[in-house]
Protein backbone atom coordinates (compact mmCIF):
# COMPACT_ATOMS: atom_id res chain seq x y z
CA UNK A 1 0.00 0.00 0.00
CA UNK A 2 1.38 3.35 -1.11
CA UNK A 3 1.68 5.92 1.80
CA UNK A 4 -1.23 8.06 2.69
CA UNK A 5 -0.21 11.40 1.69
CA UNK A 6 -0.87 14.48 3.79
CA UNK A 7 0.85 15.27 7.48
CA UNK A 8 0.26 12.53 10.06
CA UNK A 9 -2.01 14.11 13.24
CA UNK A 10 -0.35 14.05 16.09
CA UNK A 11 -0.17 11.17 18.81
CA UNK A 12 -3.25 12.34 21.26
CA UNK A 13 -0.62 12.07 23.97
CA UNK A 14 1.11 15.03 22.56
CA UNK A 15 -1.37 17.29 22.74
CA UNK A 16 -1.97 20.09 25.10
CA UNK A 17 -4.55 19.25 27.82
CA UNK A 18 -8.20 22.01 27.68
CA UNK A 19 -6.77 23.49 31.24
CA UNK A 20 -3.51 24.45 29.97
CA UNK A 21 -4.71 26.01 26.60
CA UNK A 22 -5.53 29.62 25.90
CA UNK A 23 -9.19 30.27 26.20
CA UNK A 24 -10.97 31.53 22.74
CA UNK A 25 -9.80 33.38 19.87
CA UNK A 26 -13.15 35.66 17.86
CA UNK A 27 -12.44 36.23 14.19
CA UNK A 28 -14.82 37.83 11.21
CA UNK A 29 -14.67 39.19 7.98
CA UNK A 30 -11.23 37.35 7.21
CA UNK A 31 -9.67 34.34 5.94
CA UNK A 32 -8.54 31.50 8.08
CA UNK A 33 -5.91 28.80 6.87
CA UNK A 34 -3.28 26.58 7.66
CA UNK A 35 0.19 27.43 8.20
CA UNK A 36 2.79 24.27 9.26
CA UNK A 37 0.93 24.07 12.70
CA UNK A 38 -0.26 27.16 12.79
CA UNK A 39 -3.78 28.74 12.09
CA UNK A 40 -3.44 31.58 10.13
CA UNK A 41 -5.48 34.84 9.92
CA UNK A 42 -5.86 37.02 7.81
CA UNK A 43 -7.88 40.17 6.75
CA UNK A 44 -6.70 43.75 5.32
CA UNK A 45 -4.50 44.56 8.34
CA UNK A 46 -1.89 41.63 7.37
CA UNK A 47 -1.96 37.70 8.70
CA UNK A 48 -1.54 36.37 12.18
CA UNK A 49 -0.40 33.02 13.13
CA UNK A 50 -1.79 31.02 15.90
CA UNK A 51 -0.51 27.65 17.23
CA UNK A 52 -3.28 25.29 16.86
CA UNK A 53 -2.68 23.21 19.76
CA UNK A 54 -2.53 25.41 22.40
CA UNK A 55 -5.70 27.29 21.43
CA UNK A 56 -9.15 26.10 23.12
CA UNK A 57 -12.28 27.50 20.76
CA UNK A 58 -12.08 29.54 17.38
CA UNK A 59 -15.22 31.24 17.13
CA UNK A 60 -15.81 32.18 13.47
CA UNK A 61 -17.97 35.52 13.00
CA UNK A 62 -19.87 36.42 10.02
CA UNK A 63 -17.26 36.76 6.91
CA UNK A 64 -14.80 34.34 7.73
CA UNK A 65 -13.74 32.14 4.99
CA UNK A 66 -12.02 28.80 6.39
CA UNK A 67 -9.96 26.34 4.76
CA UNK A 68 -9.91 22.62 4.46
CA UNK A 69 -6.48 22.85 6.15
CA UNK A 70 -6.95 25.06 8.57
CA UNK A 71 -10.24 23.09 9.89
CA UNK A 72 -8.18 19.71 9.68
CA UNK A 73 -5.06 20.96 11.62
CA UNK A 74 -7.77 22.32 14.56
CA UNK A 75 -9.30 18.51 14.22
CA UNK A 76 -5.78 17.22 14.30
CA UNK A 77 -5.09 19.37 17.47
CA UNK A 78 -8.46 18.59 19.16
CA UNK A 79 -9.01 22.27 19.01
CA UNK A 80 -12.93 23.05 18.91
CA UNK A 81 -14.48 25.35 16.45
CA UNK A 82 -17.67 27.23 16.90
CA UNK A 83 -19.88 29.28 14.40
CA UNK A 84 -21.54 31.98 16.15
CA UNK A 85 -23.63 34.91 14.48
CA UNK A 86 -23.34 38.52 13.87
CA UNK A 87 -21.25 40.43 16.96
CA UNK A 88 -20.62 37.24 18.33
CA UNK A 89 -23.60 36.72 20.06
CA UNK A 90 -25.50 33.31 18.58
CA UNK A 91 -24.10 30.19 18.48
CA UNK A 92 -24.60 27.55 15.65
CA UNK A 93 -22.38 24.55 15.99
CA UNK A 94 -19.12 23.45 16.65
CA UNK A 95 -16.28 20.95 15.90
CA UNK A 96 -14.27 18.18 17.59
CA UNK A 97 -13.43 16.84 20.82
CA UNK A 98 -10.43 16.15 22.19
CA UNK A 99 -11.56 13.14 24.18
CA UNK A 100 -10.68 9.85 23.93
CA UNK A 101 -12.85 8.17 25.97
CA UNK A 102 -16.50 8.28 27.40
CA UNK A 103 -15.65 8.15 30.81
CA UNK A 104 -17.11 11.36 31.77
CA UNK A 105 -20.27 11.26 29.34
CA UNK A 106 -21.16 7.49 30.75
CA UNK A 107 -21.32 9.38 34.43
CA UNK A 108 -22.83 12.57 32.87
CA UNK A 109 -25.97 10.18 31.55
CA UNK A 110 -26.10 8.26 34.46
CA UNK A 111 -26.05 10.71 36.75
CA UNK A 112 -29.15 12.68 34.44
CA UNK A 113 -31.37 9.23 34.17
CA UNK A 114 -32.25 9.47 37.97
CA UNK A 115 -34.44 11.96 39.49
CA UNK A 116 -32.33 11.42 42.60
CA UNK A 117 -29.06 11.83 41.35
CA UNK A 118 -29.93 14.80 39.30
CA UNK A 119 -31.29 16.28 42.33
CA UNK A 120 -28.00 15.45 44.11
CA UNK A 121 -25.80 16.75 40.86
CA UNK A 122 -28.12 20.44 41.08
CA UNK A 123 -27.93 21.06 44.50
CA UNK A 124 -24.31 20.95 44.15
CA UNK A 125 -24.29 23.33 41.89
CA UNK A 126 -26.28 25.52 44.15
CA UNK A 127 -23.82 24.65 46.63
CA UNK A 128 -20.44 26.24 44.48
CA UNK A 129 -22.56 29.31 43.37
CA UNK A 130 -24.05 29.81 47.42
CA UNK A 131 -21.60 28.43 49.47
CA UNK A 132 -23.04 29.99 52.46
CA UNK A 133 -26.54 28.39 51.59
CA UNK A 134 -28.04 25.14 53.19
CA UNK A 135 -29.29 23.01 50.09
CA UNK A 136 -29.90 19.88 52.05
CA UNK A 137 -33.05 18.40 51.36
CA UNK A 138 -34.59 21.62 49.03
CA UNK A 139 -36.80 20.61 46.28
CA UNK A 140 -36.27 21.33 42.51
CA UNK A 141 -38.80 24.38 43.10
CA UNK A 142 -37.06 25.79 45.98
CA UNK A 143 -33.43 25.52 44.61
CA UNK A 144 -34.98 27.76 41.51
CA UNK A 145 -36.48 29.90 44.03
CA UNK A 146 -33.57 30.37 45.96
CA UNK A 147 -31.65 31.19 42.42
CA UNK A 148 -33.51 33.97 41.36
CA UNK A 149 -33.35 35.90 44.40
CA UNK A 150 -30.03 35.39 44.95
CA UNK A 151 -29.17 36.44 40.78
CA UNK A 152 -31.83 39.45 41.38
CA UNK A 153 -29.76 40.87 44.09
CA UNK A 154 -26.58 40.29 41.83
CA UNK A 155 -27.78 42.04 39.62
CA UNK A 156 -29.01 44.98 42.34
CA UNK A 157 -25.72 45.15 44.20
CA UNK A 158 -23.84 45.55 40.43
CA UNK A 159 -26.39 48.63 39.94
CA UNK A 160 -25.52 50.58 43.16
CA UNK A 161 -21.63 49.48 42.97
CA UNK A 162 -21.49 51.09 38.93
CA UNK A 163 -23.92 53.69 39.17
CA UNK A 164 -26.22 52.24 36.38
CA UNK A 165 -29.51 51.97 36.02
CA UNK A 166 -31.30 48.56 36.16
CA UNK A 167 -34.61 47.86 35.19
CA UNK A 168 -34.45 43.90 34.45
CA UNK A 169 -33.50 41.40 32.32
CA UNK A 170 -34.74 42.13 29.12
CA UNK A 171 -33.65 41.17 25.45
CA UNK A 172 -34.47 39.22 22.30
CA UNK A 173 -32.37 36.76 20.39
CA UNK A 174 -33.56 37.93 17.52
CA UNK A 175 -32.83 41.90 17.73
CA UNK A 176 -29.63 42.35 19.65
CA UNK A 177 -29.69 46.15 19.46
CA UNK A 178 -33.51 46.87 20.78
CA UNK A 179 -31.69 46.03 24.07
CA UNK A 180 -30.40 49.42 26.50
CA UNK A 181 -26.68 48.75 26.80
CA UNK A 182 -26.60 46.83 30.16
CA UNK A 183 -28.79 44.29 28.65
CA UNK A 184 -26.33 44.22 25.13
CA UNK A 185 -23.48 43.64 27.31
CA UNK A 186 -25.04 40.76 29.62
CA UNK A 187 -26.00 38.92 26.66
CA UNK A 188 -22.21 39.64 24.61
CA UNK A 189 -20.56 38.82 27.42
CA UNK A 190 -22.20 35.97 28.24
CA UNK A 191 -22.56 34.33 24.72
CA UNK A 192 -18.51 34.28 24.81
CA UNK A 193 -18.38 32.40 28.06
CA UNK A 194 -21.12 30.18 26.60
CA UNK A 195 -18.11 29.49 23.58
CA UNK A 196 -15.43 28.56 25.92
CA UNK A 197 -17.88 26.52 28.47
CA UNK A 198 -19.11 24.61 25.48
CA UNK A 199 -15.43 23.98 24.46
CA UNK A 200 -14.41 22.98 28.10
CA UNK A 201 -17.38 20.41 27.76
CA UNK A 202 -17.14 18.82 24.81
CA UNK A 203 -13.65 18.31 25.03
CA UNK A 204 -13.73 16.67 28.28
CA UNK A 205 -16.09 14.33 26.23
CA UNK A 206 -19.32 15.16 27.82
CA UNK A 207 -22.72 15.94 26.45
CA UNK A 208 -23.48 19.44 26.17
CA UNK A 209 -26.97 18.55 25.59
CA UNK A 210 -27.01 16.98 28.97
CA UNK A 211 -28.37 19.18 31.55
CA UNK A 212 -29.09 18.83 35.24
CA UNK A 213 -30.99 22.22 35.71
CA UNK A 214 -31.54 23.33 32.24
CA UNK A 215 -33.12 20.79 30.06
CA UNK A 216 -34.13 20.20 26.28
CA UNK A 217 -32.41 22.33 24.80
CA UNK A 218 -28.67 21.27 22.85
CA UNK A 219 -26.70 23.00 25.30
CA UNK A 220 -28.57 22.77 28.78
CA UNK A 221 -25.52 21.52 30.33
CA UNK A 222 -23.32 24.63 29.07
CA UNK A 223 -25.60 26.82 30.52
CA UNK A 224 -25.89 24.87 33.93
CA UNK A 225 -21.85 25.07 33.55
CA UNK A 226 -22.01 28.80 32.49
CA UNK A 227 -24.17 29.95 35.73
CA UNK A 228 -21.42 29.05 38.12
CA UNK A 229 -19.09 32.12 36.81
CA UNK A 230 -22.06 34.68 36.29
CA UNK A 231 -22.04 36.40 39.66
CA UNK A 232 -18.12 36.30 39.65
CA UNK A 233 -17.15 37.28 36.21
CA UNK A 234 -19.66 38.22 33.54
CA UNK A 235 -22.12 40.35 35.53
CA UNK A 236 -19.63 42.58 36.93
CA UNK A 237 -17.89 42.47 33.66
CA UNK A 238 -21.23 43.70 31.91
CA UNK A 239 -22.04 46.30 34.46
CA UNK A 240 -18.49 47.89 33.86
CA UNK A 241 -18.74 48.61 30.02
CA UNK A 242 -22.02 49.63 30.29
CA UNK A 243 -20.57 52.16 33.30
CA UNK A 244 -17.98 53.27 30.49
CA UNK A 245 -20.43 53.51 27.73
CA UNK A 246 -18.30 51.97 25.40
CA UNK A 247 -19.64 52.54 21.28
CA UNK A 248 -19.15 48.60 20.22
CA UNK A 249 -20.33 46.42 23.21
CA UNK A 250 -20.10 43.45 21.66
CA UNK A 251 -16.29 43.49 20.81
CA UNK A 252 -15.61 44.94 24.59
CA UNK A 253 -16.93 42.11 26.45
CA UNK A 254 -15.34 39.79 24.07
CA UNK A 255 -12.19 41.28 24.91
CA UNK A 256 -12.82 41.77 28.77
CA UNK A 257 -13.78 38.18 28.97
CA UNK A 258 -10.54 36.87 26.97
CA UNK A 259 -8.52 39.53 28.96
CA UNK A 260 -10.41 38.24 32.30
CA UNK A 261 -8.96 34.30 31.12
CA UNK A 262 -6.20 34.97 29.24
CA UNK A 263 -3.74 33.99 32.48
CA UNK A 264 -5.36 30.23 32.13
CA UNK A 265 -7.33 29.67 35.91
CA UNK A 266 -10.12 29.88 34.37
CA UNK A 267 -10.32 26.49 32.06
CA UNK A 268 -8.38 25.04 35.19
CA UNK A 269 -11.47 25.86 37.47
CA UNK A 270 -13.97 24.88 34.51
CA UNK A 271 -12.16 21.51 34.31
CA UNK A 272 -12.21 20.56 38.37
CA UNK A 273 -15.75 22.13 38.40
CA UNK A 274 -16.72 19.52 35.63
CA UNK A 275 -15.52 16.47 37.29
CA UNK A 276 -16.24 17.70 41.04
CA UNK A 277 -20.12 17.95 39.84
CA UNK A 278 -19.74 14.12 37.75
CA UNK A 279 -17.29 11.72 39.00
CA UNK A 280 -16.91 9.95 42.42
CA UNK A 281 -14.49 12.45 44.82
CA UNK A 282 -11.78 9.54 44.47
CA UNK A 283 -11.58 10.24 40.68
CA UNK A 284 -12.07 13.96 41.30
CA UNK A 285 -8.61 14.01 43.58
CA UNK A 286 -6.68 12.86 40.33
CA UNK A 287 -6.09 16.05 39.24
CA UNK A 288 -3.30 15.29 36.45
CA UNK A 289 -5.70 14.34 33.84
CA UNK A 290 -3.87 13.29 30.59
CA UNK A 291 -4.96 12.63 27.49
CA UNK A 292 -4.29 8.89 26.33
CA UNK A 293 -4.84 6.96 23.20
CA UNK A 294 -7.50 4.53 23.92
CA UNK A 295 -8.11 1.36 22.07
CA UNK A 296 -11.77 1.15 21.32
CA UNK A 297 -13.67 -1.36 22.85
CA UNK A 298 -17.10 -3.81 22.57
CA UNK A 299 -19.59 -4.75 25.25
CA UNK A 300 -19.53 -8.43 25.16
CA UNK A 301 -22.54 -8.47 28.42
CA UNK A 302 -21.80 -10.26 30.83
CA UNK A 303 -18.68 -11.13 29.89
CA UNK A 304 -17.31 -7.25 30.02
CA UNK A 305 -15.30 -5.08 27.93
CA UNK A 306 -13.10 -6.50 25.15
CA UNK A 307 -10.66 -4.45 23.02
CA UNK A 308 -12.40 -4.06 19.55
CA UNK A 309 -10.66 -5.29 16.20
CA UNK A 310 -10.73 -9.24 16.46
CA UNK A 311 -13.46 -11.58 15.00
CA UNK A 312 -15.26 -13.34 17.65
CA UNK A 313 -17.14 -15.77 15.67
CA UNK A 314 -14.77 -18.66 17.81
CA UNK A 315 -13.04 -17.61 20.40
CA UNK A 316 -12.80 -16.26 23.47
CA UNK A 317 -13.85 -12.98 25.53
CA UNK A 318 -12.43 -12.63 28.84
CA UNK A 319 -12.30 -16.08 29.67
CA UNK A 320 -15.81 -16.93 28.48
CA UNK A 321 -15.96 -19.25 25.40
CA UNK A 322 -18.90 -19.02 22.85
């Protein structure tokens, strides 16, 4: 067999893990390619080069032209890719993982097929977001309650600390500027943590369709992720540019969020977050989490797991002849 042409992708054990990448790059009205490994940029201001494997998300605006390259190199690097909208501010689908195995997404679904557990999974959330509130034995109903007073008077304290005026959450997905400025910046800044949450997620190997508070919708579980940083990062965040009355909101949170991440804790503290709320707290002490090749396996029942790639017609799984 002749050689398969093209470069070879890199061994997954090579790659950089999500927590030590750089958080997300935003690009529009340019052209994005390949460059040795190296995503290039470029638009009328000249070309920039970005290593592929240390970056988290590209998030491709309106007007950005991509390669066949350049999307094969981010594959290659386990790099994920998201479309989002005008300004940044709608998402419409993304790329690859950089998992290699369903550990996490076998607990994730397991963990979301009981009433019980799913309880147990939200209150903890409650827990990380309240840590001074008692969660023990609160309903559903109650948690939410509990929620919206406690993001109401987020919101309130924001208002007196910044001086501006808050009437309510209030926007449309639809019309992005029939919003006052406060409300432009909540939803800008938030639709780029949505990005890098979603690229946390899904390359942990979880389901960002999963949800444990939110539910039916394709990214529940990115927004139950998402609402652990609000009150820390993106509410004050918003509440500042609308404070300076900045002219293009939607490129100032983008840039107040990356320049909020840029020094790395953040993917760090999405990571641990992840795992605290969906492994066992023996697995969640592991911290060094590295990527390994994993040979794919087949459920043989009761027998167990066998490694993949053999023809059982006679033979033998784990012992067990058939």
């Amino acid at each position: 067999m002749s050689k398969i042409p093209g470069v070879k992708p890199p061994e997954l054990k090579s790659l950089v893990r999500v927590q030590d990448r750089l958080t997300f790059l935003y690009a529009e009205h340019c052209i994005v390619n390949r460059s040795d490994n190296a995503i290039t940029i470029s638009d009328q201001r000249g070309t920039v080069h970005v290593p592929a494997a240390t970056l988290s998300v590209l998030m491709l605006g309106p007007g950005s032209n991509v390669t066949h390259a350049a999307i094969s190199l981010l594959a290659e690097s386990r790099s994920t890719c998201i479309w989002v909208g005008e300004r940044g501010v709608r998402y419409y689908c993304h790329g690859a993982s950089l998992a290699s195995s369903t550990h996490l997404l076998e607990e994730q679904a397991k963990l979301v097929s009981s009433e019980r557990s799913r309880l147990k999974v939200a209150r903890k959330m409650y827990e990380m977001r309240f840590p001074n509130e008692e969660t023990a034995g609160l309903t559903m109903q109650q948690l939410l309650g509990k929620e919206g007073t406690r993001v109401r008077r987020a919101y309130e304290r924001e208002s007196r600390r910044t001086g501006v005026q808050w009437s309510g959450r209030s926007y449309k997905m639809t019309d992005f500027d029939e919003a006052d400025l406060i409300n432009q910046a909540l939803s800008a800044v938030n639709t780029s943590l949505y990005g890098v949450v979603h690229a946390v997620i899904v390359s942990l190997g979880c389901s960002p369709g999963l949800g444990f508070v939110h539910a039916r919708n394709e990214r529940s579980f990115v927004y139950d992720i998402a609402d652990l940083y609000k009150a820390d990062i993106t509410i004050p965040l918003a509440f500042d540019l609308a404070a300076l009355g900045v002219e293009d909101v939607s490129a100032a949170a983008r840039k107040a969020l990356r320049d909020r991440m840029k020094d790395g804790k953040f993917l760090q503290r999405c990571v641990r977050d992840v795992r605290y709320l969906l492994l066992p707290d023996s697995e969640v002490a592991e911290e060094d989490v590295q990527v390994e090749d994993i040979t794919t396996q087949i459920w043989a029942g009761a027998a167990g797991y066998s490694n993949a790639g053999h023809n059982f017609g006679k033979g033998v799984v784990d012992g067990e002849e058939f």
